[in-house]
PDB file of N, CA and C in Angstrom:
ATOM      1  N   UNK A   1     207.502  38.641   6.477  1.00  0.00           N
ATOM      2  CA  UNK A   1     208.463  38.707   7.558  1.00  0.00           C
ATOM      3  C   UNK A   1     208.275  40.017   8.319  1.00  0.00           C
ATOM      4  N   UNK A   2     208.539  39.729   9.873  1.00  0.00           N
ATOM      5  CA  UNK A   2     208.233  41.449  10.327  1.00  0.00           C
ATOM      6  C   UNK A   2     209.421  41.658  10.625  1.00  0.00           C
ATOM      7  N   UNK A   3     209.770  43.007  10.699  1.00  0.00           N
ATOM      8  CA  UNK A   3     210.217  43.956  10.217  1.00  0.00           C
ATOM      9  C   UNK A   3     211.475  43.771  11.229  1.00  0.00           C
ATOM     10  N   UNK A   4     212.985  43.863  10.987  1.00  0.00           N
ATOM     11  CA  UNK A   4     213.923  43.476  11.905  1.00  0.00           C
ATOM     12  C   UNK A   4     213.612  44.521  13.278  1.00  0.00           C
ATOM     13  N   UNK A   5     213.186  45.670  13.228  1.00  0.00           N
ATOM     14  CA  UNK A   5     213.313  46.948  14.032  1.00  0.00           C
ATOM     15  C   UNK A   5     211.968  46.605  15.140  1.00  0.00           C
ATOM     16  N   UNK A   6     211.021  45.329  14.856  1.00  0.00           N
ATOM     17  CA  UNK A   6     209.918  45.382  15.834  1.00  0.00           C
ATOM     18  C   UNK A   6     210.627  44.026  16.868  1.00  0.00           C
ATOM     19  N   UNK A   7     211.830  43.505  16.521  1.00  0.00           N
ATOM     20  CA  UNK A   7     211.917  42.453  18.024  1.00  0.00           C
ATOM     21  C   UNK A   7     213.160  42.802  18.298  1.00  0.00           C
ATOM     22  N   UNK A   8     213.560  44.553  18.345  1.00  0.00           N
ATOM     23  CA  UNK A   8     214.595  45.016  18.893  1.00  0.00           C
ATOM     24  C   UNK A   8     214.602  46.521  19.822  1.00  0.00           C
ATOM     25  N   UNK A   9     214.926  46.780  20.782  1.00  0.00           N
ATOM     26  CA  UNK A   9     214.791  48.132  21.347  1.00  0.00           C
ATOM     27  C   UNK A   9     214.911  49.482  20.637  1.00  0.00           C
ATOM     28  N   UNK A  10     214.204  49.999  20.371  1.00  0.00           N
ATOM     29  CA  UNK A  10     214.056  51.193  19.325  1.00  0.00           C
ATOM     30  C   UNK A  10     214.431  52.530  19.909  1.00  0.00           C
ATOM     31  N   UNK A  11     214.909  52.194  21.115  1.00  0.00           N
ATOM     32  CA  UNK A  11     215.844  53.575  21.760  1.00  0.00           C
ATOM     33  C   UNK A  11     217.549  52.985  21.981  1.00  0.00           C
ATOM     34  N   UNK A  12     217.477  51.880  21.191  1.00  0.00           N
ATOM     35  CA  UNK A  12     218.694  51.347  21.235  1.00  0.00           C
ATOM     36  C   UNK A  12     219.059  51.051  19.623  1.00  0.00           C
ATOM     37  N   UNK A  13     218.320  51.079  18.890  1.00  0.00           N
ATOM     38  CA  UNK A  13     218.663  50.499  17.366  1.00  0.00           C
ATOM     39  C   UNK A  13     217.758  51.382  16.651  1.00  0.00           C
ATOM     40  N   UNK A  14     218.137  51.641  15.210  1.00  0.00           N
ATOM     41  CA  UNK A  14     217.451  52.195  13.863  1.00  0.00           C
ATOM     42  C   UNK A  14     217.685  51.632  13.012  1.00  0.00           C
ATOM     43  N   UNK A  15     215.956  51.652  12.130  1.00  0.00           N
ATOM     44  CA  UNK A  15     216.313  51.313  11.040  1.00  0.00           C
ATOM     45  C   UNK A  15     217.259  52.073   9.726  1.00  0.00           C
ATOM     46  N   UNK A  16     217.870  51.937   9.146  1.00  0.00           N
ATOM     47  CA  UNK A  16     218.160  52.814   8.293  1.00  0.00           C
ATOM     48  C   UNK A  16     217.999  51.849   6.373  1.00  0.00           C
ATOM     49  N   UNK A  17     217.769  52.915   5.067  1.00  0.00           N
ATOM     50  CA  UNK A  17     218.255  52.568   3.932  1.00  0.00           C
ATOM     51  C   UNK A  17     219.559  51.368   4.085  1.00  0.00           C
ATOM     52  N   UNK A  18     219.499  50.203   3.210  1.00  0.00           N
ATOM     53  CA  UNK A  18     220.686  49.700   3.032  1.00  0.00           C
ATOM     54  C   UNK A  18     222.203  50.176   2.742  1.00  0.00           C
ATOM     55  N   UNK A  19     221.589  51.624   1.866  1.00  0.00           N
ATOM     56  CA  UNK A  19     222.304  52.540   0.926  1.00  0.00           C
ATOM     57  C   UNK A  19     223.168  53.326   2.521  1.00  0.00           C
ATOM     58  N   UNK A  20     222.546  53.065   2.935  1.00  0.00           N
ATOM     59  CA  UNK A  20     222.837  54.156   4.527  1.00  0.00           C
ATOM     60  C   UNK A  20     223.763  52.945   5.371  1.00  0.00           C
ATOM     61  N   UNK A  21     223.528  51.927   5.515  1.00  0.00           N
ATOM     62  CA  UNK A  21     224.112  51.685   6.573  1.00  0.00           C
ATOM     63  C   UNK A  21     225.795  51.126   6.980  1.00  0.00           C
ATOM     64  N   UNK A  22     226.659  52.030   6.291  1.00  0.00           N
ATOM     65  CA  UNK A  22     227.646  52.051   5.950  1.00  0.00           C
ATOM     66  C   UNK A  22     228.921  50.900   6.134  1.00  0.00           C
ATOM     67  N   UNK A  23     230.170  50.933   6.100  1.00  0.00           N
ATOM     68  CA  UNK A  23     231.211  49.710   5.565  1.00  0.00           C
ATOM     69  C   UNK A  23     230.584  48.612   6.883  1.00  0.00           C
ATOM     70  N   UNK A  24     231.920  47.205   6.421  1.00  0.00           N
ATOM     71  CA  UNK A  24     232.106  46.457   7.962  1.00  0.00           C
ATOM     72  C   UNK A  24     230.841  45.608   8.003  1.00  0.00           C
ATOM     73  N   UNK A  25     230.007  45.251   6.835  1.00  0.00           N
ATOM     74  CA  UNK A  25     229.101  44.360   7.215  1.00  0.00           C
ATOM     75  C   UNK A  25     229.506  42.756   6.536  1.00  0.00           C
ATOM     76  N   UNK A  26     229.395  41.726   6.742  1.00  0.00           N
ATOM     77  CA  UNK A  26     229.918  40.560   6.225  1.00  0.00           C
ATOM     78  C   UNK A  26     228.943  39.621   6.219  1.00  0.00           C
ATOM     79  N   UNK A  27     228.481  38.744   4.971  1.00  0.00           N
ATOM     80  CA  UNK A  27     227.759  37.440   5.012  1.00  0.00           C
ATOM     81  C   UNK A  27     227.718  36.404   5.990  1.00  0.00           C
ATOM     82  N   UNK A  28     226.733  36.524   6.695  1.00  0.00           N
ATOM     83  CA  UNK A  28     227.169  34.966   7.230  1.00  0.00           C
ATOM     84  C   UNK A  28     225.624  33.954   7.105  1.00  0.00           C
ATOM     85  N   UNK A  29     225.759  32.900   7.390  1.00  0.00           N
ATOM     86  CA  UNK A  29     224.716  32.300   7.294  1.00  0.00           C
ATOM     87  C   UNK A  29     224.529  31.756   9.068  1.00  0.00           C
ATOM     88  N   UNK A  30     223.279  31.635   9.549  1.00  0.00           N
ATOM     89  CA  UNK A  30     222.601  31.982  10.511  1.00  0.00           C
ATOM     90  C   UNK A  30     222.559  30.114  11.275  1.00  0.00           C
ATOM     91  N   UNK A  31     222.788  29.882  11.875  1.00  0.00           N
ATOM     92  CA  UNK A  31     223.163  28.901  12.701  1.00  0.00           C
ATOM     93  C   UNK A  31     221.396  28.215  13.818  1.00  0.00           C
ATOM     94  N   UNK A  32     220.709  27.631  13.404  1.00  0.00           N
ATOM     95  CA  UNK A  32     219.430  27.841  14.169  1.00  0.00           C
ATOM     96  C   UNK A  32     219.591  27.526  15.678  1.00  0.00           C
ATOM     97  N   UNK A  33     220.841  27.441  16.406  1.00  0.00           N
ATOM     98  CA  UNK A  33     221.237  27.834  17.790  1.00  0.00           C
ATOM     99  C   UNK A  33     221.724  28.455  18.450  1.00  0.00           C
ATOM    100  N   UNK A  34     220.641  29.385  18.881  1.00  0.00           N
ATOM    101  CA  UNK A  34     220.347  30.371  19.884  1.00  0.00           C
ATOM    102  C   UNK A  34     220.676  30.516  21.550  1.00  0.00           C
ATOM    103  N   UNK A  35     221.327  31.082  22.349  1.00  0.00           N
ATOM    104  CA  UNK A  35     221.077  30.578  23.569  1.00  0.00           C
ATOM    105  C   UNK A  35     220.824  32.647  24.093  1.00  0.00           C
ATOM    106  N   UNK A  36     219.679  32.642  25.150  1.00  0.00           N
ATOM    107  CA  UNK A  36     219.319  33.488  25.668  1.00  0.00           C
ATOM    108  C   UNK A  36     220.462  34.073  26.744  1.00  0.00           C
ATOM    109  N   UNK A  37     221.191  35.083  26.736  1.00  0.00           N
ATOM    110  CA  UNK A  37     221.439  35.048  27.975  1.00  0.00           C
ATOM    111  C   UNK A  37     221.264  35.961  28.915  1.00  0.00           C
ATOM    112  N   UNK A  38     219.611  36.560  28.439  1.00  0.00           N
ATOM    113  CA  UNK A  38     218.873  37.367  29.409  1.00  0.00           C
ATOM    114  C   UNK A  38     217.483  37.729  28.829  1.00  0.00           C
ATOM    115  N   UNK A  39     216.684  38.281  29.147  1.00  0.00           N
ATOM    116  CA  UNK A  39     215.791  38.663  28.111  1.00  0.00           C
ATOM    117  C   UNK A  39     215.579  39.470  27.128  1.00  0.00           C
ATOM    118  N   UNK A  40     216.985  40.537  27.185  1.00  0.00           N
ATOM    119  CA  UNK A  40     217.232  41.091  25.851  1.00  0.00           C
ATOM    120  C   UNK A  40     218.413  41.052  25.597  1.00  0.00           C
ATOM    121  N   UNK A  41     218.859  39.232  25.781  1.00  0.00           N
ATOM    122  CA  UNK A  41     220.230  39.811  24.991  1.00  0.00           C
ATOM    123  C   UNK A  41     219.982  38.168  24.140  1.00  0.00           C
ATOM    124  N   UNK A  42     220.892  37.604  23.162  1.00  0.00           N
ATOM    125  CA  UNK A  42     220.717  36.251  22.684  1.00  0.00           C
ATOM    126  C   UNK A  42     221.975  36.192  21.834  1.00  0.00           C
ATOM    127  N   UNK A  43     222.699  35.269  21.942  1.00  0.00           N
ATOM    128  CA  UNK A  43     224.246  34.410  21.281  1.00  0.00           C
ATOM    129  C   UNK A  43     223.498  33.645  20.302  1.00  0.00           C
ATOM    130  N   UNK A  44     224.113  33.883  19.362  1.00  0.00           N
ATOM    131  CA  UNK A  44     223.314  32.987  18.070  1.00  0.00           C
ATOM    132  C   UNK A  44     224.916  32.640  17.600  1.00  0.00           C
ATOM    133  N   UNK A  45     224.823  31.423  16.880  1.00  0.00           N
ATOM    134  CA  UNK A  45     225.987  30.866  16.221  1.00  0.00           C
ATOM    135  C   UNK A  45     225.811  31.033  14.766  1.00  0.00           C
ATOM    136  N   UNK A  46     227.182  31.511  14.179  1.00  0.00           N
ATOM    137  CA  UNK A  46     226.978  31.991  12.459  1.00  0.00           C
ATOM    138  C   UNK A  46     228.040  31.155  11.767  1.00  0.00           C
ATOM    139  N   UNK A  47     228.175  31.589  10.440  1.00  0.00           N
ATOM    140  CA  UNK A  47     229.476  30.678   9.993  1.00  0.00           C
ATOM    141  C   UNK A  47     229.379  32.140   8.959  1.00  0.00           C
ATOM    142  N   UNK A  48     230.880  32.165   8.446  1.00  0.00           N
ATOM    143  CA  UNK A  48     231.299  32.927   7.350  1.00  0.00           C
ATOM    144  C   UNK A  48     231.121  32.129   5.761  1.00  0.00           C
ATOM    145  N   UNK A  49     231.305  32.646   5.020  1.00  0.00           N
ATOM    146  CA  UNK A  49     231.556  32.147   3.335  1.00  0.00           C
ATOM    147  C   UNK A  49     232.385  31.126   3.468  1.00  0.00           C
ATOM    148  N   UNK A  50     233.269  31.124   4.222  1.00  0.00           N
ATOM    149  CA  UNK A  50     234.565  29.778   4.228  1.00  0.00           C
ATOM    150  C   UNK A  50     233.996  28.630   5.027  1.00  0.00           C
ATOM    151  N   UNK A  51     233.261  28.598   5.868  1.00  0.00           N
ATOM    152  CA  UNK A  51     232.386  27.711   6.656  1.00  0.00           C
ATOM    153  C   UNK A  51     233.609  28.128   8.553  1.00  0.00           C
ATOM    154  N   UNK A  52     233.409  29.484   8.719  1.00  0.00           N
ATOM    155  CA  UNK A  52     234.195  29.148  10.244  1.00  0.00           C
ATOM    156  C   UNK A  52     233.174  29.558  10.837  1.00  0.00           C
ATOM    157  N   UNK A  53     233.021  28.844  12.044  1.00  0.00           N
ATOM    158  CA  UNK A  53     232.075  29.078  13.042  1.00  0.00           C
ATOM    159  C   UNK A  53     232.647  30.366  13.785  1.00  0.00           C
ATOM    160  N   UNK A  54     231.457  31.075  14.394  1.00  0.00           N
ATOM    161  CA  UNK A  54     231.571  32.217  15.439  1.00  0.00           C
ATOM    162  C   UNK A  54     230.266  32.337  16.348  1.00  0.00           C
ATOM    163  N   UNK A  55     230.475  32.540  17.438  1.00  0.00           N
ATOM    164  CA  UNK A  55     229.149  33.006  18.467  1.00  0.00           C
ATOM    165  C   UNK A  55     229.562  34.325  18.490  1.00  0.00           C
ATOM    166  N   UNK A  56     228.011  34.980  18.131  1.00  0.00           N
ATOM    167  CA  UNK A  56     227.887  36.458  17.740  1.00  0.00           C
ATOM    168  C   UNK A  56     226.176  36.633  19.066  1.00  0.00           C
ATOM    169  N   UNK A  57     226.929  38.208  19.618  1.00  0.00           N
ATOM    170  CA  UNK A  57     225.930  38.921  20.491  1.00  0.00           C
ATOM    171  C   UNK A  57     225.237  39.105  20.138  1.00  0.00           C
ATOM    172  N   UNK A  58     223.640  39.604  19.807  1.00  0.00           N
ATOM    173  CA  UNK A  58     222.843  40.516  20.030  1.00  0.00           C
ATOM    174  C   UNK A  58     222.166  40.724  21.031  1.00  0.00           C
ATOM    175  N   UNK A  59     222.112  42.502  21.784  1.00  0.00           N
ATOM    176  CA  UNK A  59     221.648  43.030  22.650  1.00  0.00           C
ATOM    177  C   UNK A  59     220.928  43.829  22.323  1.00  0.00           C
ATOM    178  N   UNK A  60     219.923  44.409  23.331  1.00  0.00           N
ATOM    179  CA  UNK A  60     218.667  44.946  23.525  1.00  0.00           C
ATOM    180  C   UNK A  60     217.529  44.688  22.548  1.00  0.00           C
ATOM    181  N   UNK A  61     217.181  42.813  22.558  1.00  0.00           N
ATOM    182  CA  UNK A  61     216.423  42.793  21.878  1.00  0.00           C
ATOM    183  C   UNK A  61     215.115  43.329  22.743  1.00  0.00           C
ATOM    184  N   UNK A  62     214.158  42.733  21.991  1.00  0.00           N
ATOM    185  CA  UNK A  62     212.256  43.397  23.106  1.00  0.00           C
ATOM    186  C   UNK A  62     212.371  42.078  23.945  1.00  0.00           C
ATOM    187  N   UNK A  63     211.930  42.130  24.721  1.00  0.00           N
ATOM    188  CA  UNK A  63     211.606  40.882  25.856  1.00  0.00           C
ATOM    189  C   UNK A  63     211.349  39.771  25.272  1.00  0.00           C
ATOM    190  N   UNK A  64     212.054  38.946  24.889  1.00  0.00           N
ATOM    191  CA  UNK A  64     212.746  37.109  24.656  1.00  0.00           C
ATOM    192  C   UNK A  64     212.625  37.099  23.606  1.00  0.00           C
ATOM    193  N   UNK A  65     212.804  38.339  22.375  1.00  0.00           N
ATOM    194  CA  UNK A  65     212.523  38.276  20.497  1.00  0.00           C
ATOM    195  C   UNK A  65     214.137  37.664  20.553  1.00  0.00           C
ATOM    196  N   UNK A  66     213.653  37.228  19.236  1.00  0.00           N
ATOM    197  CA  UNK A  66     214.700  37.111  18.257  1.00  0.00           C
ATOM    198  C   UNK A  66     215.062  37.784  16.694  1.00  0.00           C
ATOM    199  N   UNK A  67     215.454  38.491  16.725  1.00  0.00           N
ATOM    200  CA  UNK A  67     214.862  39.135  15.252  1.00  0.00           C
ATOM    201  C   UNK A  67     215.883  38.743  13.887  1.00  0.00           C
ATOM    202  N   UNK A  68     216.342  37.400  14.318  1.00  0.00           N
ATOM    203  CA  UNK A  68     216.863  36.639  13.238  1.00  0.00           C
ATOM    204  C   UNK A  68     216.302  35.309  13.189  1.00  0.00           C
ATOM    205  N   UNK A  69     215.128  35.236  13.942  1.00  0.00           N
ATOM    206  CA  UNK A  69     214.216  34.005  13.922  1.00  0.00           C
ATOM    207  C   UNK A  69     213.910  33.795  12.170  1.00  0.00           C
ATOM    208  N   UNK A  70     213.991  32.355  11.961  1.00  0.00           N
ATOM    209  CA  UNK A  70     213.338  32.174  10.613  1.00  0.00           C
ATOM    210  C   UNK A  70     214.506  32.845   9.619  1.00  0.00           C
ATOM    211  N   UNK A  71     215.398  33.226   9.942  1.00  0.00           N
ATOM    212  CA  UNK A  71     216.222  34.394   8.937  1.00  0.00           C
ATOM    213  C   UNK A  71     217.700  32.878   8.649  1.00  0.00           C
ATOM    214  N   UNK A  72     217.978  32.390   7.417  1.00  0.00           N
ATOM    215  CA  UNK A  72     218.653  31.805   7.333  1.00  0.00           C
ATOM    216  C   UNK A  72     220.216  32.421   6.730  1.00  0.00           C
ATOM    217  N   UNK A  73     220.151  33.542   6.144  1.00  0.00           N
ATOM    218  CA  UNK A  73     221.136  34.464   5.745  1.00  0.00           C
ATOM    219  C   UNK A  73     221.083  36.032   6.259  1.00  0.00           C
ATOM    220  N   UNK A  74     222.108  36.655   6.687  1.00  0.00           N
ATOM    221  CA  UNK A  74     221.930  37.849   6.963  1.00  0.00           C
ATOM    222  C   UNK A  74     223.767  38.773   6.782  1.00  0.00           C
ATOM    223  N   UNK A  75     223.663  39.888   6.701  1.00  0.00           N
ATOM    224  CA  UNK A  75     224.541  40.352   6.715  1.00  0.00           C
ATOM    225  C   UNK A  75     225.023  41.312   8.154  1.00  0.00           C
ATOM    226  N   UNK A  76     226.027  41.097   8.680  1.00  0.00           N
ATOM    227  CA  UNK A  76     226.077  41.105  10.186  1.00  0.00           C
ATOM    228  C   UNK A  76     227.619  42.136  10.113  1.00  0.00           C
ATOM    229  N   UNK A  77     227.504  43.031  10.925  1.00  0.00           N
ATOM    230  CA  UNK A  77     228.191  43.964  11.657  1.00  0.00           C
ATOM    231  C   UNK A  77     228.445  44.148  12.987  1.00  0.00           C
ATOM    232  N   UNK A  78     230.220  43.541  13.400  1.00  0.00           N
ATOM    233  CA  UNK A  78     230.279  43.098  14.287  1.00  0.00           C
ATOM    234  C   UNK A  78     231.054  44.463  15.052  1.00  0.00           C
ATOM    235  N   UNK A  79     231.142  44.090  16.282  1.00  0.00           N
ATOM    236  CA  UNK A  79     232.415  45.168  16.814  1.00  0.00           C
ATOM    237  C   UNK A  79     233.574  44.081  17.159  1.00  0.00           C
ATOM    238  N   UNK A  80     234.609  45.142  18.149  1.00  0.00           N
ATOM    239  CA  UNK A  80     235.769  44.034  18.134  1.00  0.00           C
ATOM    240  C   UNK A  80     235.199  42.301  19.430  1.00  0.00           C
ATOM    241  N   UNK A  81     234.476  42.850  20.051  1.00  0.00           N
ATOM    242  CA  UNK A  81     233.725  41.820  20.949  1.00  0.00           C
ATOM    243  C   UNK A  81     233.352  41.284  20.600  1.00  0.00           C
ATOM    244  N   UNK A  82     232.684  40.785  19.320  1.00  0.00           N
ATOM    245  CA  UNK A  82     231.367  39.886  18.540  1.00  0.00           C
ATOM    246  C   UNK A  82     229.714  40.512  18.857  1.00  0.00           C
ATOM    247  N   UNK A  83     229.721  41.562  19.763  1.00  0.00           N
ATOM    248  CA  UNK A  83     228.710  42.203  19.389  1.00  0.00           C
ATOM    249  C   UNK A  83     227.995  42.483  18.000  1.00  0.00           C
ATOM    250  N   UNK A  84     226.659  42.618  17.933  1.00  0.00           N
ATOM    251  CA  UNK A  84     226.127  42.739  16.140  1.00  0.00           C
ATOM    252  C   UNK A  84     225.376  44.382  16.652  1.00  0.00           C
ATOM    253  N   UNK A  85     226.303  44.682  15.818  1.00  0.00           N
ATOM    254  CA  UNK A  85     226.183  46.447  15.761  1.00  0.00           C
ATOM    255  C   UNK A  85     225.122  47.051  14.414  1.00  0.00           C
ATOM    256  N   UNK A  86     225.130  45.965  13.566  1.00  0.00           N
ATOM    257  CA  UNK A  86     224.300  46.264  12.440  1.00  0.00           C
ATOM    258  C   UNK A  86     223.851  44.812  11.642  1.00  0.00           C
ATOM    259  N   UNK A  87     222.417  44.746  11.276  1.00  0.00           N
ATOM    260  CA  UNK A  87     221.917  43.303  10.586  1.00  0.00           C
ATOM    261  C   UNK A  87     221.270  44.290   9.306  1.00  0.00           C
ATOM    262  N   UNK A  88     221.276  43.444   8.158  1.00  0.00           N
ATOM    263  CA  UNK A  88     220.674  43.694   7.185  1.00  0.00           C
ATOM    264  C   UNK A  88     220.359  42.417   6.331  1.00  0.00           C
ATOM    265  N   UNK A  89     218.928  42.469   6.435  1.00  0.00           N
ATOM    266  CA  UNK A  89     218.853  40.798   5.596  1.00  0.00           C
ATOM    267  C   UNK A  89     217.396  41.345   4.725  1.00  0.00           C
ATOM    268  N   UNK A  90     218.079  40.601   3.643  1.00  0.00           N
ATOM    269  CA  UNK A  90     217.514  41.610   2.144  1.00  0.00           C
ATOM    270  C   UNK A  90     216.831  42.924   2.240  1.00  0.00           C
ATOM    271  N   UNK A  91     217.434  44.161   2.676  1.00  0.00           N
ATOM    272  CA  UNK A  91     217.369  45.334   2.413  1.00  0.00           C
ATOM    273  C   UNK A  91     216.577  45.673   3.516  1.00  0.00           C
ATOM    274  N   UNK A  92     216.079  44.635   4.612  1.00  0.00           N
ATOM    275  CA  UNK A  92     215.592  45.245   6.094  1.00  0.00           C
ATOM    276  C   UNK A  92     216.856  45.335   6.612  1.00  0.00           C
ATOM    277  N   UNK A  93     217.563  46.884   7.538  1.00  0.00           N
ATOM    278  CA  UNK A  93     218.407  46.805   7.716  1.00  0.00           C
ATOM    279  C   UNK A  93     218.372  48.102   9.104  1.00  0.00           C
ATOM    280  N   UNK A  94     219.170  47.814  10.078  1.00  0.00           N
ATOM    281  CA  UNK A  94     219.230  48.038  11.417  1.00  0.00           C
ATOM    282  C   UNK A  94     220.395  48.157  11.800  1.00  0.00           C
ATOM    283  N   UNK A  95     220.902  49.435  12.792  1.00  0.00           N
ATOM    284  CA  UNK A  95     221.991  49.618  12.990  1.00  0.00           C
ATOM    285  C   UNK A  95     221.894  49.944  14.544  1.00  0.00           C
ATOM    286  N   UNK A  96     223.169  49.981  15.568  1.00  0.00           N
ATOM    287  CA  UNK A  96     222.794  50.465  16.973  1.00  0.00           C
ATOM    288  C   UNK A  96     222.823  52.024  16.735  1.00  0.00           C
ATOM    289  N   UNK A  97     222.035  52.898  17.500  1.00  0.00           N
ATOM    290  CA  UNK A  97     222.083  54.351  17.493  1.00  0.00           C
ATOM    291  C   UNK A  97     223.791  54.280  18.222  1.00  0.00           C
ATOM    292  N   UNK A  98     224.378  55.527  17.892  1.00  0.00           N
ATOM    293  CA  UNK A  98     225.089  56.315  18.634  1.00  0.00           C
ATOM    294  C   UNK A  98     226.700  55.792  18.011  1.00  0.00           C
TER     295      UNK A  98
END
């Protein structure tokens, strides 16, 4: 699998240790529909442990990546918007700078 940090903007996101990337992250399982709604941004649909659906952001990916392609579980850090502020799926793990 490559690496979550190569189909995302790297003046916009870091990788960090799992050990590092601190509270607020939650299971969800990964929904294989995607909708683009620019070339670095993409709405992916998730579900929680209980089975509730949510459409969750990610922004500044690299030009039309997905870097939860192929990824059927991940652990996701949202803000209050549904933005994904942090992914970690088995110990590859990525947070937004700042």
């Amino acid at each position: 699998m490559v690496s979550l940090i190569h189909n995302l903007d790297d003046t916009k996101w870091v990788e960090v240790n799992s050990s590092d990337r601190g509270d607020g992250f939650v299971e969800f399982a990964i929904n294989r529909t995607t909708t683009p709604l620019d070339a670095h941004t993409l709405k992916i649909s998730v579900a929680d442990n209980a089975g509730n659906f949510k459409n969750v952001v990610i922004n500044n990916t690299r030009d039309n990546s997905n870097p939860l392609k192929n990824v059927n579980q991940a652990d996701l850090k949202l803000d209050e918007e549904g933005n994904v502020v942090g992914i970690d799926v088995e110990g590859d793990c990525v947070i937004t700078k700042g």
